[in-house]
N, C-alpha and C. Protein backbone atom coordinates (compact mmCIF):
# COMPACT_ATOMS: atom_id res chain seq x y z
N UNK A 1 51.70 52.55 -8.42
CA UNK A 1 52.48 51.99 -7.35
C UNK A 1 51.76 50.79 -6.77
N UNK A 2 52.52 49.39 -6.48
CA UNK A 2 51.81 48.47 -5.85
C UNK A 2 51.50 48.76 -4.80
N UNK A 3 49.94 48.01 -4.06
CA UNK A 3 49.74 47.92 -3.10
C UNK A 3 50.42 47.05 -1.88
N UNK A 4 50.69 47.16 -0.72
CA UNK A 4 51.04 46.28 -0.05
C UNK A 4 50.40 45.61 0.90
N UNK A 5 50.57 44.27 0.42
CA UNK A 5 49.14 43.36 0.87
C UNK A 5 49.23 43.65 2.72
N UNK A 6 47.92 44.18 2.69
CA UNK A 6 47.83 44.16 4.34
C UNK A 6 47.01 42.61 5.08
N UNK A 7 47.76 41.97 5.33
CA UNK A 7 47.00 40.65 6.55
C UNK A 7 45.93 41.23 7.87
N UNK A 8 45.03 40.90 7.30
CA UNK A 8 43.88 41.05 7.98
C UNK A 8 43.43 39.80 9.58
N UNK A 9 44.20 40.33 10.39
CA UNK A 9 43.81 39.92 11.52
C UNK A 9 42.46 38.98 12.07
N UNK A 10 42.56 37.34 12.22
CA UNK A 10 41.14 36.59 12.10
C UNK A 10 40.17 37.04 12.70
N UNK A 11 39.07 36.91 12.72
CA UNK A 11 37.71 37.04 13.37
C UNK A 11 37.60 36.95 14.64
N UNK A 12 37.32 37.36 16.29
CA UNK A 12 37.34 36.58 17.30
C UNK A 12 36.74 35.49 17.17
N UNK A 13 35.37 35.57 16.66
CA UNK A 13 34.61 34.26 16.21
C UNK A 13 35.51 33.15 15.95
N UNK A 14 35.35 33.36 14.03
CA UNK A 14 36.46 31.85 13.85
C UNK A 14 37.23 31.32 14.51
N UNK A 15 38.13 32.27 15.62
CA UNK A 15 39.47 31.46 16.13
C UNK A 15 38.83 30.73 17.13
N UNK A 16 37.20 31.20 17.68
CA UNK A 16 36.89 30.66 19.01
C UNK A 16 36.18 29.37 18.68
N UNK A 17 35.27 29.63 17.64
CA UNK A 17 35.21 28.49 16.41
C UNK A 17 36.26 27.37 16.30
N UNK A 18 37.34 27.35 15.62
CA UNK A 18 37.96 27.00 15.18
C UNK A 18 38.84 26.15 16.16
N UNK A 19 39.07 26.90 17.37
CA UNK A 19 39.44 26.27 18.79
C UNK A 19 38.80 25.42 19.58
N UNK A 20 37.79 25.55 18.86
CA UNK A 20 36.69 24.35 19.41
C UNK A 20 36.41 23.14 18.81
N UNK A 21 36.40 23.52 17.52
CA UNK A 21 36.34 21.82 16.76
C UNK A 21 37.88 21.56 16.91
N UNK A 22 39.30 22.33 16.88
CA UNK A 22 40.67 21.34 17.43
C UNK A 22 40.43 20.78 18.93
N UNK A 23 39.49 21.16 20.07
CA UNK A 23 39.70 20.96 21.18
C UNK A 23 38.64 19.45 21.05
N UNK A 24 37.58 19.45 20.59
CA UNK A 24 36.69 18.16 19.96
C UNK A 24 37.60 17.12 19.59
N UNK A 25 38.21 17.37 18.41
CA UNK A 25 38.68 16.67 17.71
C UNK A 25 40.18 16.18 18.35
N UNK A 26 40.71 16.61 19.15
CA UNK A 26 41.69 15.81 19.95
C UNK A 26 40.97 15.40 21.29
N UNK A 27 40.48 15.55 21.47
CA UNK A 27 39.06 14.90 22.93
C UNK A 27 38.42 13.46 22.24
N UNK A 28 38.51 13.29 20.76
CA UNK A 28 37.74 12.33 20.38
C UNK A 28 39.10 11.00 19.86
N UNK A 29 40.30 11.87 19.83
CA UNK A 29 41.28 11.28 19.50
C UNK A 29 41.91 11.20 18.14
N UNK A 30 41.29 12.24 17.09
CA UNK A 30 40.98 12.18 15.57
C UNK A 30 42.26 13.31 15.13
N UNK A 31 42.73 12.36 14.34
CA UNK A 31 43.78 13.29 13.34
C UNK A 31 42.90 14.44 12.14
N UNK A 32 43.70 15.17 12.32
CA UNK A 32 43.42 16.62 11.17
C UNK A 32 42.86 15.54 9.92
N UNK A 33 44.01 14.82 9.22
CA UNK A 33 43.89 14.06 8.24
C UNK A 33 42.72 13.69 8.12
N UNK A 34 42.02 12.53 9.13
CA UNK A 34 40.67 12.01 9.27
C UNK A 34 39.64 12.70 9.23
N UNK A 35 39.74 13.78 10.26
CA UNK A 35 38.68 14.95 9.80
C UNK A 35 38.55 15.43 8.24
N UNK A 36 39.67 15.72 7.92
CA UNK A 36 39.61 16.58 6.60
C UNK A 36 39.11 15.26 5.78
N UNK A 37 39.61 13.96 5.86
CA UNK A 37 39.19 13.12 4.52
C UNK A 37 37.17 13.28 4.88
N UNK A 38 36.79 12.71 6.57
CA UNK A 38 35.60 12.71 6.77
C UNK A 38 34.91 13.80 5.73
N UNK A 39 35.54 15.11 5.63
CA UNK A 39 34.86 16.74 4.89
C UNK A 39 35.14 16.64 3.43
N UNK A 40 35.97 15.54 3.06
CA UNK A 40 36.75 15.65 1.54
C UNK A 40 37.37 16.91 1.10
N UNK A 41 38.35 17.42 2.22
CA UNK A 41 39.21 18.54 2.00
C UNK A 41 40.50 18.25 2.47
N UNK A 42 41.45 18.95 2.70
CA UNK A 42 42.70 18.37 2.87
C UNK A 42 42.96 19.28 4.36
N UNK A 43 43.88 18.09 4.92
CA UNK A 43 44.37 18.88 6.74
C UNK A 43 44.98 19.71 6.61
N UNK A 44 44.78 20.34 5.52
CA UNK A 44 45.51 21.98 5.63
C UNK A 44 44.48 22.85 5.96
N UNK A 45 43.18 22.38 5.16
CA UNK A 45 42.54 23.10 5.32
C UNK A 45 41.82 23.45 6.74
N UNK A 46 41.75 21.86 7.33
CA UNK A 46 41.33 21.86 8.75
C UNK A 46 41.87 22.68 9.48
N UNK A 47 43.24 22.65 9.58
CA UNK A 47 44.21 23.38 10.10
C UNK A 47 44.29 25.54 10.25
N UNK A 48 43.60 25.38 8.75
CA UNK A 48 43.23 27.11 8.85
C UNK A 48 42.02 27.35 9.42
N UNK A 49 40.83 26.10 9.62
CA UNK A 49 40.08 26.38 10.32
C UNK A 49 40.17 26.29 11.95
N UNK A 50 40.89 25.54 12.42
CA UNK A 50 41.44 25.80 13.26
C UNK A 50 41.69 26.62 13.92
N UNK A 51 42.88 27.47 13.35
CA UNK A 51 43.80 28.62 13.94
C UNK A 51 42.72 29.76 13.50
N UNK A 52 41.56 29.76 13.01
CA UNK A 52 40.48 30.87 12.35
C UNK A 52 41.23 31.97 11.50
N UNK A 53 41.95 31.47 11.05
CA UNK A 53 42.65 31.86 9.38
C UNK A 53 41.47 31.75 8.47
N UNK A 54 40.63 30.91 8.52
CA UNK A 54 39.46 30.49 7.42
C UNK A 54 38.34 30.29 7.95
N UNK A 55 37.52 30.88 7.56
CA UNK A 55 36.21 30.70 8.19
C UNK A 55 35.73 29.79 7.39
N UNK A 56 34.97 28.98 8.99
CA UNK A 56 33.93 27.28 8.40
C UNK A 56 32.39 28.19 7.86
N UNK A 57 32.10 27.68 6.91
CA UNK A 57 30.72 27.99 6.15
C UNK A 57 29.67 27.13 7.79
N UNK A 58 28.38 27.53 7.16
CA UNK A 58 27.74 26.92 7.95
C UNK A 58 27.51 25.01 7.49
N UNK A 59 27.57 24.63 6.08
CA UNK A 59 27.27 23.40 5.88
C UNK A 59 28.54 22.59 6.43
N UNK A 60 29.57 23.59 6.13
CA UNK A 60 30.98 22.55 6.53
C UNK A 60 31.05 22.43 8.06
N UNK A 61 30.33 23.79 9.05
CA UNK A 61 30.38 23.53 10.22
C UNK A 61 29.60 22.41 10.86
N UNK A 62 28.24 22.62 9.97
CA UNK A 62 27.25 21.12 10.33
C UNK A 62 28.03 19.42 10.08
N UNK A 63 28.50 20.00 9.06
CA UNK A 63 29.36 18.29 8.78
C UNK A 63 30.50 17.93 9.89
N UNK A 64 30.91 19.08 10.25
CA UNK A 64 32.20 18.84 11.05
C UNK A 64 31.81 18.04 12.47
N UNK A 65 30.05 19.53 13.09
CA UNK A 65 29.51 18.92 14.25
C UNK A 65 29.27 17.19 13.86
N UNK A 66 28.79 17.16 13.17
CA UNK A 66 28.36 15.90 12.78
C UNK A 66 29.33 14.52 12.79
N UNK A 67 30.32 14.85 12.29
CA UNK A 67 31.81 14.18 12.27
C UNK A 67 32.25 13.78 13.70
N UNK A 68 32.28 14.84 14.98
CA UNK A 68 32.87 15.14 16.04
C UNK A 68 31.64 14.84 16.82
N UNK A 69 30.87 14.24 16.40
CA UNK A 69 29.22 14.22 17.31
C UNK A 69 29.01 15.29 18.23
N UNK A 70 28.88 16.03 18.18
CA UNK A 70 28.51 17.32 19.30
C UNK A 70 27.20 18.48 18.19
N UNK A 71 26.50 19.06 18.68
CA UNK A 71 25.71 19.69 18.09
C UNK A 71 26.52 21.24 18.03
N UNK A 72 25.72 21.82 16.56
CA UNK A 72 26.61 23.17 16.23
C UNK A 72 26.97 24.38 16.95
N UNK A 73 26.19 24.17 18.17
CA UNK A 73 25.59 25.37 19.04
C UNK A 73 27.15 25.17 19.77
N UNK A 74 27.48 23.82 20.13
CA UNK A 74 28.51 24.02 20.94
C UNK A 74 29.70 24.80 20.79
N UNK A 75 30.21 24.81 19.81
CA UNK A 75 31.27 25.61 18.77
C UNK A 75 31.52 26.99 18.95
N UNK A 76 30.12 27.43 19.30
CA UNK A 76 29.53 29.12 19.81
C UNK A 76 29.93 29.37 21.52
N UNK A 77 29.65 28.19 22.24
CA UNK A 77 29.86 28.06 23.39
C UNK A 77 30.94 28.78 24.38
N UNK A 78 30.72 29.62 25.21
CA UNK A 78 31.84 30.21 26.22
C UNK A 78 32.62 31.25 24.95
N UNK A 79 31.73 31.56 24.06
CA UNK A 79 32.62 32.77 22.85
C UNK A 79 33.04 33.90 23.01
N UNK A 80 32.96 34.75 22.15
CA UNK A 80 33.16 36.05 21.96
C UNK A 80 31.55 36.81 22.01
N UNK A 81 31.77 37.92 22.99
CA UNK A 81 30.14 38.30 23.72
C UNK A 81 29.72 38.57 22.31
N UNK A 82 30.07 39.20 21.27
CA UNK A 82 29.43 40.27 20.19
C UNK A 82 29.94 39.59 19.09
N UNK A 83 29.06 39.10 18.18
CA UNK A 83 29.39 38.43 16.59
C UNK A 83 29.91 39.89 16.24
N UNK A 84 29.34 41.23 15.90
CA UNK A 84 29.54 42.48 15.53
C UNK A 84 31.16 42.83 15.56
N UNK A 85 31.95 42.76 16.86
CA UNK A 85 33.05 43.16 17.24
C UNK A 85 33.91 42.11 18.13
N UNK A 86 35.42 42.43 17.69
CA UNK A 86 36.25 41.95 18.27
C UNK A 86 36.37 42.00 20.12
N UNK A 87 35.24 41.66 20.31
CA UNK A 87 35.57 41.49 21.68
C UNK A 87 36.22 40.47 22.49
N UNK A 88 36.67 40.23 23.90
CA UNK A 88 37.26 39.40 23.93
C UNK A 88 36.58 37.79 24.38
N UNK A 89 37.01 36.69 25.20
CA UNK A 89 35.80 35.79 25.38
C UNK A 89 35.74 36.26 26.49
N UNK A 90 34.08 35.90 26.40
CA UNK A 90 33.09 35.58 27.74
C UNK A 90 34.11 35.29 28.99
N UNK A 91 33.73 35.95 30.03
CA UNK A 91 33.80 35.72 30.98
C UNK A 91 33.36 33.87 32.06
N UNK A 92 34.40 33.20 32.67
CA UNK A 92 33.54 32.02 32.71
C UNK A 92 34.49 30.71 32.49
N UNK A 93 34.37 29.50 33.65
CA UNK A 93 34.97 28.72 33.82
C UNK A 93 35.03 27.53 32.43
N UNK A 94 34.27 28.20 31.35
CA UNK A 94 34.10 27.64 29.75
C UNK A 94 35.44 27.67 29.37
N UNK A 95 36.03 29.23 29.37
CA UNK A 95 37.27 29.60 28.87
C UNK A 95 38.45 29.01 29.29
N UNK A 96 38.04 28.82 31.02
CA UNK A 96 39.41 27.86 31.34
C UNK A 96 39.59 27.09 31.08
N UNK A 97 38.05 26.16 30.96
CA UNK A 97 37.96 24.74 30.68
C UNK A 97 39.13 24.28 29.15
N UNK A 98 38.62 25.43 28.49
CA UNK A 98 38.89 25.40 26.71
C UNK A 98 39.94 25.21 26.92
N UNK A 99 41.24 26.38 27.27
CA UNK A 99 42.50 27.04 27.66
C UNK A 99 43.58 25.29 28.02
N UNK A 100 42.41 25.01 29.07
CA UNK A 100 43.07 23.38 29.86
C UNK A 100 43.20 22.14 28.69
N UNK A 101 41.95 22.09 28.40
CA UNK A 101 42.23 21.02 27.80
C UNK A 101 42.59 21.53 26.07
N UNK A 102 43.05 22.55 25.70
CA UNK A 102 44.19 22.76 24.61
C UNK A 102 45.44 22.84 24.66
N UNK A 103 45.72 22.54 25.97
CA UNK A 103 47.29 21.69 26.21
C UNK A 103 47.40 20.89 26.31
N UNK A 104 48.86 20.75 26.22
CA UNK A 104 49.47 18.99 26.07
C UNK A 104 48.92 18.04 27.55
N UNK A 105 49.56 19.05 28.55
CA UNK A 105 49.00 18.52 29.96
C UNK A 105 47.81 18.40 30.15
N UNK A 106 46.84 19.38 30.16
CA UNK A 106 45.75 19.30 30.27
C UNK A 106 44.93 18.38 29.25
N UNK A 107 44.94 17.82 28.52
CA UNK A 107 44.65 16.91 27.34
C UNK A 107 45.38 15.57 28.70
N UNK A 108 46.48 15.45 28.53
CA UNK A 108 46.48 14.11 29.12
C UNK A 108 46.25 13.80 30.36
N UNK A 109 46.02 14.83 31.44
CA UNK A 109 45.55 14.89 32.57
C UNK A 109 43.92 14.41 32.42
N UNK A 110 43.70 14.73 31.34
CA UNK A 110 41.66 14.68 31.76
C UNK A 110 41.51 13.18 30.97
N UNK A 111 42.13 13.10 30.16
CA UNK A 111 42.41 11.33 29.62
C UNK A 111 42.33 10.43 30.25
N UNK A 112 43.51 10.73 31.23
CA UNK A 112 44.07 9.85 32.43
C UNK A 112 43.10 9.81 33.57
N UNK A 113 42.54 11.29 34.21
CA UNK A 113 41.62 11.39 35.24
C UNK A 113 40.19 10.31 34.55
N UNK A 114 39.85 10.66 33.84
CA UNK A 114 38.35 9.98 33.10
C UNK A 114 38.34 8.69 33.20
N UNK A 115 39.50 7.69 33.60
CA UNK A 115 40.08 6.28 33.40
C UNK A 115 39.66 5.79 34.91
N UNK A 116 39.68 6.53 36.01
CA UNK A 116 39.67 6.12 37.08
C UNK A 116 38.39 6.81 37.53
N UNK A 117 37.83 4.63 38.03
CA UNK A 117 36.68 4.31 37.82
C UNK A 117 36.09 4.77 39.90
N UNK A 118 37.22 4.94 40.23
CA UNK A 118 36.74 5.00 42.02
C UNK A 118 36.84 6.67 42.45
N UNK A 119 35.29 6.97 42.76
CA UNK A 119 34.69 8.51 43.09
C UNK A 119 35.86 8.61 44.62
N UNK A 120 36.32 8.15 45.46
CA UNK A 120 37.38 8.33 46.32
C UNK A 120 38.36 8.66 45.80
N UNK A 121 38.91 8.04 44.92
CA UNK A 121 40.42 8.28 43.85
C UNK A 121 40.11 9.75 43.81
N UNK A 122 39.33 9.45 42.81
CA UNK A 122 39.24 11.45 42.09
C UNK A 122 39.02 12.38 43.23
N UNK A 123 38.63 12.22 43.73
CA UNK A 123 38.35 13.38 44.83
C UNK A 123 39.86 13.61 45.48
N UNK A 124 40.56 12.27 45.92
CA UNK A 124 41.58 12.51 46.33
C UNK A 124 42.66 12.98 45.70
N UNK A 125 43.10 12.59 44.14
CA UNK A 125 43.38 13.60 43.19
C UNK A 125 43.12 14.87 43.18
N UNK A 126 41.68 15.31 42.99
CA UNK A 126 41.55 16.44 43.16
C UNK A 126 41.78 17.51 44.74
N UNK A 127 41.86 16.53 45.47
CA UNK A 127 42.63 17.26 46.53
C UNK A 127 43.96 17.68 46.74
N UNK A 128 44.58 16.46 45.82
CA UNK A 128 46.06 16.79 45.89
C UNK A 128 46.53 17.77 45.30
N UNK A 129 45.85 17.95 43.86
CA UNK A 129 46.43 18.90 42.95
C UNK A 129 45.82 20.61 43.41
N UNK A 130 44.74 20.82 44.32
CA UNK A 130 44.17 21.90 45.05
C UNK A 130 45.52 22.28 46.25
N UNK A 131 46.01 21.11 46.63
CA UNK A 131 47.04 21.61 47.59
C UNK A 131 48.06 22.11 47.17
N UNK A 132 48.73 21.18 45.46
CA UNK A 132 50.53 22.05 44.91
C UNK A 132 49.81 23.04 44.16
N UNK A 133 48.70 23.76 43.80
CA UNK A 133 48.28 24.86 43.55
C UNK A 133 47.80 25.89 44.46
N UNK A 134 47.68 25.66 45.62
CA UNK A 134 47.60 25.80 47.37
C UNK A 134 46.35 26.65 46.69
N UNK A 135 45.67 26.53 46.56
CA UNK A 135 43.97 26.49 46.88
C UNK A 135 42.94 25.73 47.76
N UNK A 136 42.32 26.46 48.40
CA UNK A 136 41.50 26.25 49.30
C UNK A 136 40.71 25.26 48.72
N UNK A 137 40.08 24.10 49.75
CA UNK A 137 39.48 22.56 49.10
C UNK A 137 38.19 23.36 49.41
N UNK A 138 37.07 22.65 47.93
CA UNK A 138 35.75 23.06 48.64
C UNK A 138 34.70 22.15 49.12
């Protein structure tokens, strides 16, 4: 009798991995394509590394840091507490950070904020958006 292929659920790792060089790599402004030609693999493949469908080896992760200029350690950053087990991420304003800028908004909000060159502006921005989220200013 055939077996029936069971899909094996990704790694917490890889996906947190993998969420990190897509969150790089649109922070730097770089298409899948570019990355993948930079690795000489194809943006499909980027793409499963990505979503942590595929786990990055360690040489392809060094090339990638390398590609995305950031060192390898970062990739690990705000992770999953236990390489061992599916735990969930770390506790920690890392995760939000990640969460924010892997949206559409949040991607063009921090684009746009980074542009404006007057420490009054931003603050006052950041006051405004503390108020339609009615949080206390600190």
């Amino acid at each position: 009798m055939p077996h029936k292929l069971e899909t094996k659920a990704p790694n917490s790792i890889d996906v947190h991995v993998g969420s990190r060089i897509r969150l790089q790599r649109v922070l730097k402004g770089m298409s899948q394509t570019t990355l993948a030609e930079g690795l000489g693999i194809t943006f499909q493949q980027v793409q499963k590394y990505e979503k942590g469908t595929n786990r990055v080896g360690s040489s392809r992760l060094q090339a990638i840091a390398s590609i995305l200029g950031v060192p390898v350690a970062w990739f690990f950053e705000e992770g999953p507490v236990s390489s061992s087990t599916s735990q969930g991420l770390a506790a920690g304003a890392g995760t939000e950070i990640t969460q924010f800028l892997n949206s559409v908004e949040g991607l063009s909000l921090n684009r746009a904020f980074v542009k404006i060159q007057d420490d009054k502006i931003r603050r006052k921005i950041v006051d405004v958006v503390k108020a339609l989220a009615r949080e206390p200013s600190e």
